[in-house]
Protein backbone atom coordinates (compact mmCIF):
# COMPACT_ATOMS: atom_id res chain seq x y z
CA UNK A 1 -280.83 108.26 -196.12
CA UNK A 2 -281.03 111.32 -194.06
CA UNK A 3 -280.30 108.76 -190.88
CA UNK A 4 -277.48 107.44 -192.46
CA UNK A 5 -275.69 110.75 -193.50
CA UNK A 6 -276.25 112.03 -189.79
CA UNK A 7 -274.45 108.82 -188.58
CA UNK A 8 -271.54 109.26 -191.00
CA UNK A 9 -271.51 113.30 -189.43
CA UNK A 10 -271.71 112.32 -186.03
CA UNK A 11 -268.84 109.99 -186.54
CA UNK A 12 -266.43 111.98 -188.51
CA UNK A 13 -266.89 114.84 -185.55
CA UNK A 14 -265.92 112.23 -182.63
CA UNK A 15 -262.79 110.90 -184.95
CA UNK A 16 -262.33 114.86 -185.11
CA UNK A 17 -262.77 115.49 -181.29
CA UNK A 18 -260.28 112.50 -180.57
CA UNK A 19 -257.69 114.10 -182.76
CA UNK A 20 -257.91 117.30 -180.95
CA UNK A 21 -258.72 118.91 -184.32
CA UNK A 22 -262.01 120.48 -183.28
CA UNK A 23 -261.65 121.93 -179.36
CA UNK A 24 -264.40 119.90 -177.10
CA UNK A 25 -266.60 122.36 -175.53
CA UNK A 26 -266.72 122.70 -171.54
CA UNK A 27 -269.26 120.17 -170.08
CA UNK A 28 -270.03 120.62 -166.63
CA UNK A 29 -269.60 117.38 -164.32
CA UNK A 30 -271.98 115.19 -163.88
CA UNK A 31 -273.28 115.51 -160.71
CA UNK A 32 -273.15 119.60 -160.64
CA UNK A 33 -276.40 121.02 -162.41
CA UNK A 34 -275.38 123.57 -165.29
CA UNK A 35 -276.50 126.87 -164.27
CA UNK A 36 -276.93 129.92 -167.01
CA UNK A 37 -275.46 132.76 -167.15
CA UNK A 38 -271.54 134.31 -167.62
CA UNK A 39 -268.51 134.37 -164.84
CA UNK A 40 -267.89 137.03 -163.18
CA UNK A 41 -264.28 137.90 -162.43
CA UNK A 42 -263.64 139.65 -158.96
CA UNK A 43 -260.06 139.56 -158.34
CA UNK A 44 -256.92 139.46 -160.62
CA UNK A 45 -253.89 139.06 -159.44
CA UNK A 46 -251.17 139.90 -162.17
CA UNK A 47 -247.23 140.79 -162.25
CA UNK A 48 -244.68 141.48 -164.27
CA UNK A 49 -241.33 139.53 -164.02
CA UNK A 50 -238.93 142.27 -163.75
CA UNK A 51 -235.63 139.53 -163.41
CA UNK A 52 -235.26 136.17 -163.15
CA UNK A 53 -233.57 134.50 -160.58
CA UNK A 54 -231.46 131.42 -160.54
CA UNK A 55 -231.76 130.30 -156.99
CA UNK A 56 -233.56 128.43 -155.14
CA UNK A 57 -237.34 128.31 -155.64
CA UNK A 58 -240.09 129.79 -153.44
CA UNK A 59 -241.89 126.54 -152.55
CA UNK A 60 -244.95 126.72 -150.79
CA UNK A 61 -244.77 126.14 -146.81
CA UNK A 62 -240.96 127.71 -146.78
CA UNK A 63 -239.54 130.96 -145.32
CA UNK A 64 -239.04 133.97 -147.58
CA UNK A 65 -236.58 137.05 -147.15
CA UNK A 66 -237.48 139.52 -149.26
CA UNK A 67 -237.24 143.25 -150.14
CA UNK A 68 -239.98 145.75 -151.05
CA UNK A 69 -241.42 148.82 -152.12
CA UNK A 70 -245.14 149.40 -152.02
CA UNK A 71 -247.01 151.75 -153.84
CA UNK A 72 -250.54 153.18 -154.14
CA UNK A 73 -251.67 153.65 -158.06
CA UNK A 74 -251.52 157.65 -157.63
CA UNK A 75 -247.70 156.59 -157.35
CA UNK A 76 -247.81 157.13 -153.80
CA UNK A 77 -245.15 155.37 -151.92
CA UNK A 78 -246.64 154.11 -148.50
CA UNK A 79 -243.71 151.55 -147.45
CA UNK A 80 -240.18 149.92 -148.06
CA UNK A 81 -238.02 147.64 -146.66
CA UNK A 82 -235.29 148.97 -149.17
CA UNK A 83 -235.62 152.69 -147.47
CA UNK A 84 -234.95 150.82 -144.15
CA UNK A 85 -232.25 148.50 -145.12
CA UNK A 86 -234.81 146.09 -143.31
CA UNK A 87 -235.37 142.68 -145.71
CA UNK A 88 -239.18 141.22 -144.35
CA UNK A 89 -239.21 137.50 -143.30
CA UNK A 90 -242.04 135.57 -143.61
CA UNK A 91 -243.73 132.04 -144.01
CA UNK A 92 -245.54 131.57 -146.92
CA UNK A 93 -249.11 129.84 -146.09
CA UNK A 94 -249.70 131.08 -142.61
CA UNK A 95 -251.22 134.40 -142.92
CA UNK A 96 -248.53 136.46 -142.12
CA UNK A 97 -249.06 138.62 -145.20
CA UNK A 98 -251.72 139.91 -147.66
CA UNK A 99 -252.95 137.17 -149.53
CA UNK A 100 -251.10 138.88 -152.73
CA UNK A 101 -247.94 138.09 -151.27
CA UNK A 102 -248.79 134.64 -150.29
CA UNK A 103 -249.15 134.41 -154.01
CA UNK A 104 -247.31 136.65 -155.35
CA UNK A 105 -244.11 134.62 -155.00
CA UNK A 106 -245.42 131.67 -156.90
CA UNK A 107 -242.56 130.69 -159.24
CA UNK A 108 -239.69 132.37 -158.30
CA UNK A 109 -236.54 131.73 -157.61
CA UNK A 110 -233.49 134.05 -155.05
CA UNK A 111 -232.59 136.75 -157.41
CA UNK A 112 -235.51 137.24 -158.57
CA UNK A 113 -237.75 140.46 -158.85
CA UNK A 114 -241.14 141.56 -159.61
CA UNK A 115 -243.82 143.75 -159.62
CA UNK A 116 -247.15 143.15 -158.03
CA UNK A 117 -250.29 144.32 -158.90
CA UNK A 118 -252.61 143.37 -156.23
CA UNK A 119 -256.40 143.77 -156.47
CA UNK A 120 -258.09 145.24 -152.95
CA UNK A 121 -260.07 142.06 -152.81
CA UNK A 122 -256.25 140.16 -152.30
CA UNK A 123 -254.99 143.19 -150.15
CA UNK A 124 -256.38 144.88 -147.06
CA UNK A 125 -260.01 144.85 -148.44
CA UNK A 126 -262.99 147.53 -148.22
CA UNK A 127 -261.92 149.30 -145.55
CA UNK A 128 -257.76 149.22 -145.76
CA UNK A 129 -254.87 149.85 -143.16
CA UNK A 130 -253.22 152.61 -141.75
CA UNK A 131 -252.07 154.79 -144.50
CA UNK A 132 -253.98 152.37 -147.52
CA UNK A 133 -256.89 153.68 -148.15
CA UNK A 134 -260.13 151.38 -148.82
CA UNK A 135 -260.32 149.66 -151.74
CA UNK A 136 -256.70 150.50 -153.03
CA UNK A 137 -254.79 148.64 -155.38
CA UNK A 138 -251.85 148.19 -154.31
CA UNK A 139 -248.44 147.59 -156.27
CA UNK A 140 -244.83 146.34 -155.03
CA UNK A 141 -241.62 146.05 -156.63
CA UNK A 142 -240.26 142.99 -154.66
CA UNK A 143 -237.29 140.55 -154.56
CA UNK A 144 -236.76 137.16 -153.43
CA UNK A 145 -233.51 137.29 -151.05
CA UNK A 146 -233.20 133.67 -149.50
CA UNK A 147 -235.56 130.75 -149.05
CA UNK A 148 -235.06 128.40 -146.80
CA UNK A 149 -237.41 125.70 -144.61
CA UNK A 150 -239.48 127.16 -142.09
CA UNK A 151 -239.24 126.57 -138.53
CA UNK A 152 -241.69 124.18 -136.79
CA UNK A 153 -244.17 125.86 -134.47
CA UNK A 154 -245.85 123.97 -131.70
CA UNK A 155 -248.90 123.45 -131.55
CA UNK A 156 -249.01 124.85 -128.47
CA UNK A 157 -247.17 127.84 -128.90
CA UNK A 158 -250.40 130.35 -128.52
CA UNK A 159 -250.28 128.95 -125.00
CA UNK A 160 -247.77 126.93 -123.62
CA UNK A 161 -245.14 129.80 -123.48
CA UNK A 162 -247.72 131.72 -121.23
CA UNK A 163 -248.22 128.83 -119.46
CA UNK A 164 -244.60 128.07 -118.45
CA UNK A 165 -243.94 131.61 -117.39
CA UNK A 166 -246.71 131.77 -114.95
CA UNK A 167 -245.87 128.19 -113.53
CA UNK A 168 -242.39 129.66 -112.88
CA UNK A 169 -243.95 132.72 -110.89
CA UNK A 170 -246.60 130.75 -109.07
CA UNK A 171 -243.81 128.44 -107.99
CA UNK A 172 -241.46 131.04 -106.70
CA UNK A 173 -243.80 133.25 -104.98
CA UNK A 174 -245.29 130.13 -102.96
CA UNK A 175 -241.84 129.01 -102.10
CA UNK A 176 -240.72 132.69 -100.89
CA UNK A 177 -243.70 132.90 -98.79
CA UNK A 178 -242.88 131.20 -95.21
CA UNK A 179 -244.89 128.00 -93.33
CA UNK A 180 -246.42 130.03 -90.77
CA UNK A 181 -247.99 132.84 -93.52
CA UNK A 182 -249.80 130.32 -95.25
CA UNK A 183 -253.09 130.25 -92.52
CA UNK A 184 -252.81 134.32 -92.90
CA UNK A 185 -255.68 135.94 -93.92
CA UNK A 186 -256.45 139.43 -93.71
CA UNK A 187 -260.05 139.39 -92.62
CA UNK A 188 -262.25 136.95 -90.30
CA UNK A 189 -264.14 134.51 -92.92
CA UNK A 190 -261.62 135.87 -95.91
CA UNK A 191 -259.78 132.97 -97.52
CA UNK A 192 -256.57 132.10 -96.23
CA UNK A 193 -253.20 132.06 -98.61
CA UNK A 194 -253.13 128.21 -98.73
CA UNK A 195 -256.88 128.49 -99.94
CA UNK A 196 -255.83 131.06 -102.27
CA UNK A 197 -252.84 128.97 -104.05
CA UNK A 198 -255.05 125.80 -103.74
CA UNK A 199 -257.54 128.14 -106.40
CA UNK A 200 -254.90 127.38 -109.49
CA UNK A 201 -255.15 123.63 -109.02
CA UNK A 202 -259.10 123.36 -108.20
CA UNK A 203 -259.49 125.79 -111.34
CA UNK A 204 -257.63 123.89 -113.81
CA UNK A 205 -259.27 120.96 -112.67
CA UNK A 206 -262.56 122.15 -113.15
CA UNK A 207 -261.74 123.87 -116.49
CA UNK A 208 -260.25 120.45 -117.78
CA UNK A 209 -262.90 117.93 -116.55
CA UNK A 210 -265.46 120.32 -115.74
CA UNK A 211 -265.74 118.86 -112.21
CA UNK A 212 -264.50 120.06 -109.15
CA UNK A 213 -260.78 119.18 -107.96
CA UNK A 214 -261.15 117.47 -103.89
CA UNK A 215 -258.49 119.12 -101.70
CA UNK A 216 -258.19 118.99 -98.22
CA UNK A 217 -258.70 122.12 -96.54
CA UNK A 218 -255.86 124.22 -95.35
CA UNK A 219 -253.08 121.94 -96.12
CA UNK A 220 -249.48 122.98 -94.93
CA UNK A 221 -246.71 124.50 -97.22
CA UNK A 222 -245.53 121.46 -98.32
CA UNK A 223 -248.21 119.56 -99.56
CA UNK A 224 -249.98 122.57 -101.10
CA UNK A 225 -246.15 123.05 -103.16
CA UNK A 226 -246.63 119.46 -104.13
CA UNK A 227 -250.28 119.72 -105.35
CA UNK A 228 -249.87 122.93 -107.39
CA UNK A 229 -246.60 121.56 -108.55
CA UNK A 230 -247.95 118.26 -109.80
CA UNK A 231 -251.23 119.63 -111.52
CA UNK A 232 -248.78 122.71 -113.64
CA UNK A 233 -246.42 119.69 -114.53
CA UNK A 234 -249.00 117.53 -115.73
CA UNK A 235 -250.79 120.30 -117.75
CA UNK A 236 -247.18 121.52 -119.04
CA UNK A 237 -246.48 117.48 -119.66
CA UNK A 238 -250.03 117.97 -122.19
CA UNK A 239 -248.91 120.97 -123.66
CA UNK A 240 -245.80 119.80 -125.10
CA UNK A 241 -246.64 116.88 -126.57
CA UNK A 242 -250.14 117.39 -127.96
CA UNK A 243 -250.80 117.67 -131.64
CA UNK A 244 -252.42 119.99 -133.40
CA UNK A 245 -255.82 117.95 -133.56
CA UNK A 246 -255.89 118.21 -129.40
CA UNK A 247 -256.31 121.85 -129.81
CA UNK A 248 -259.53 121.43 -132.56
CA UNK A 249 -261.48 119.29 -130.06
CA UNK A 250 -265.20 120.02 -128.83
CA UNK A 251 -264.93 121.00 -125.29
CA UNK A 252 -267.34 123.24 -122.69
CA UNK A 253 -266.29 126.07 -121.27
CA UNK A 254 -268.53 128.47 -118.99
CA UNK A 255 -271.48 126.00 -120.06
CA UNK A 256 -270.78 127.14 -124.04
CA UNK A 257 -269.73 125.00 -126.79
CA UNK A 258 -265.64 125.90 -127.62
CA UNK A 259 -262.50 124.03 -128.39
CA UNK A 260 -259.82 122.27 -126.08
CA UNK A 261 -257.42 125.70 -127.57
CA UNK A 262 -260.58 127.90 -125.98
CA UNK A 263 -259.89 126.28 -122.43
CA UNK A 264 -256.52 126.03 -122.22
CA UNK A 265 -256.23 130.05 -123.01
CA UNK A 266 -258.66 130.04 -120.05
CA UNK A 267 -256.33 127.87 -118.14
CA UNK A 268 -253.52 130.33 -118.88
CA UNK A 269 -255.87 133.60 -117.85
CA UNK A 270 -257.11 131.79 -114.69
CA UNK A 271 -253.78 131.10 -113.15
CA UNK A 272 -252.59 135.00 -114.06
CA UNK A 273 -256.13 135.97 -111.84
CA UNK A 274 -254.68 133.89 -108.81
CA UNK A 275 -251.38 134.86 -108.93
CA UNK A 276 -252.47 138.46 -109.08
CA UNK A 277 -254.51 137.67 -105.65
CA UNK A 278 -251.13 135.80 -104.30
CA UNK A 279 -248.87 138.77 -104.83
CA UNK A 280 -251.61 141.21 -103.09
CA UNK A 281 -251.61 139.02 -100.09
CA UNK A 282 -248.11 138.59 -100.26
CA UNK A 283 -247.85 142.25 -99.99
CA UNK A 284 -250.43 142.24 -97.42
CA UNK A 285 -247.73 140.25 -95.65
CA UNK A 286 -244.98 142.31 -96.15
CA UNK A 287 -243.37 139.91 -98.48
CA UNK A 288 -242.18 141.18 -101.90
């Protein structure tokens, strides 16, 4: 009898639970193993919609212009673009701002204005910035000015505009120097200048494939303009095509594990080093 009234219970609770009548409570997923104890909240990110706006909406991945005042919770005013007559553009998702703001924005539309109130943890952390002080709160009255789609970075751009700059220099300073300078040298068993321009090519070789470029030795004006030439195009050619997922790949570099976006910063340093070295020698010359 007793089995049969704890059937008819049972029942009448899942017809209940189906119905939404009695709230289900939280069951932890399968595979994850329940664990006692309560959640602990760290950081709280809250607002207060001040206006709403009617424009267009602050979708993730876009470009924001907005206005601001920040203050400290002692009412302490520590910046504003508003003072300056200085709106702040930025792209939401790529770091460019506290992680508040990259939040903060969620929902709104041009027009629109808030105030943030953003925890320490979501700010400038333990230790703070400048004039924030660690562990501040910090609050800012902001609006939403324009949103619009955010321009396309390359995936190179950490390096390639480096890159393109110092192929330009390298290439004009070997073409100003004459034929007959390119043997100079300004000691007995010193390198010459050809040797020294013939460094950015057997470099980024050996930085690329890790093995040693084969040049002849002391090649003439011409063909060492050809073989720098060729080896910067080809590296340029790499640069501004490659995707993103070049950039994450394993490499070596100095014998250490790194990434391909490791070595070609040390591509970009290594060429400055030898174009420092050209301009002394040119100077050596009495070429400017």
């Amino acid at each position: 009898m007793i089995a049969h009234i704890m059937r008819i219970r049972a029942l009448a609770l899942d017809v209940l639970f189906a119905a939404g009548a009695i709230a289900q409570p939280a069951k932890t997923p399968t595979p994850m193993p329940a664990v006692p104890g309560t959640p602990v909240e760290l950081a709280n990110m809250r607002y207060i919609e001040i206006a709403p706006g009617t424009g267009a909406a602050a979708a993730p991945g876009k470009e924001y212009t907005v206005h601001y005042t920040g203050w400290l919770r002692d009412g302490t005013k520590f910046d504003s673009s508003v003072d300056r007559n200085q709106p702040l553009n930025f792209v939401q998702g790529r770091r460019q701002v506290i992680v508040g703001w990259e939040i903060g924005f969620e929902g709104m539309r041009v027009g629109g204005k808030r105030r943030l109130f953003i925890p320490f943890q979501l700010a400038y952390g333990e230790g703070g910035r400048g004039p924030i002080p660690p562990k501040a709160e910090l609050i800012f009255d902001v609006e939403l000015l324009d949103v619009k789609d955010a321009p396309q970075l390359e995936a190179s751009v950490d390096v390639l505009p480096i890159f393109i700059d110092l192929e330009s220099k390298v290439l004009a300073l070997a073409k100003a120097v004459p034929e007959d300078k390119y043997a100079w040298r300004p000691s007995a068993g010193a390198p010459a200048f050809a040797d020294v321009l013939l460094g950015i090519p057997r470099g980024n070789w050996l930085l690329l494939s890790q093995e040693p470029g084969a040049i002849e030795v002391e090649p003439g004006k011409g063909r060492v303009l050809e073989l720098i030439a060729e080896n910067l195009a080809s590296i340029r050619k790499t640069l501004e095509t490659a995707r993103p997922s070049l950039f994450n790949r394993d490499a070596m570099l100095g014998g250490k594990p790194a990434t391909m976006r490791a070595v070609y910063t040390a591509v970009d340093s290594h060429i400055a080093e030898v174009l420092g070295e050209a301009h002394a020698y040119a100077r050596m010359m009495g070429i400017q």
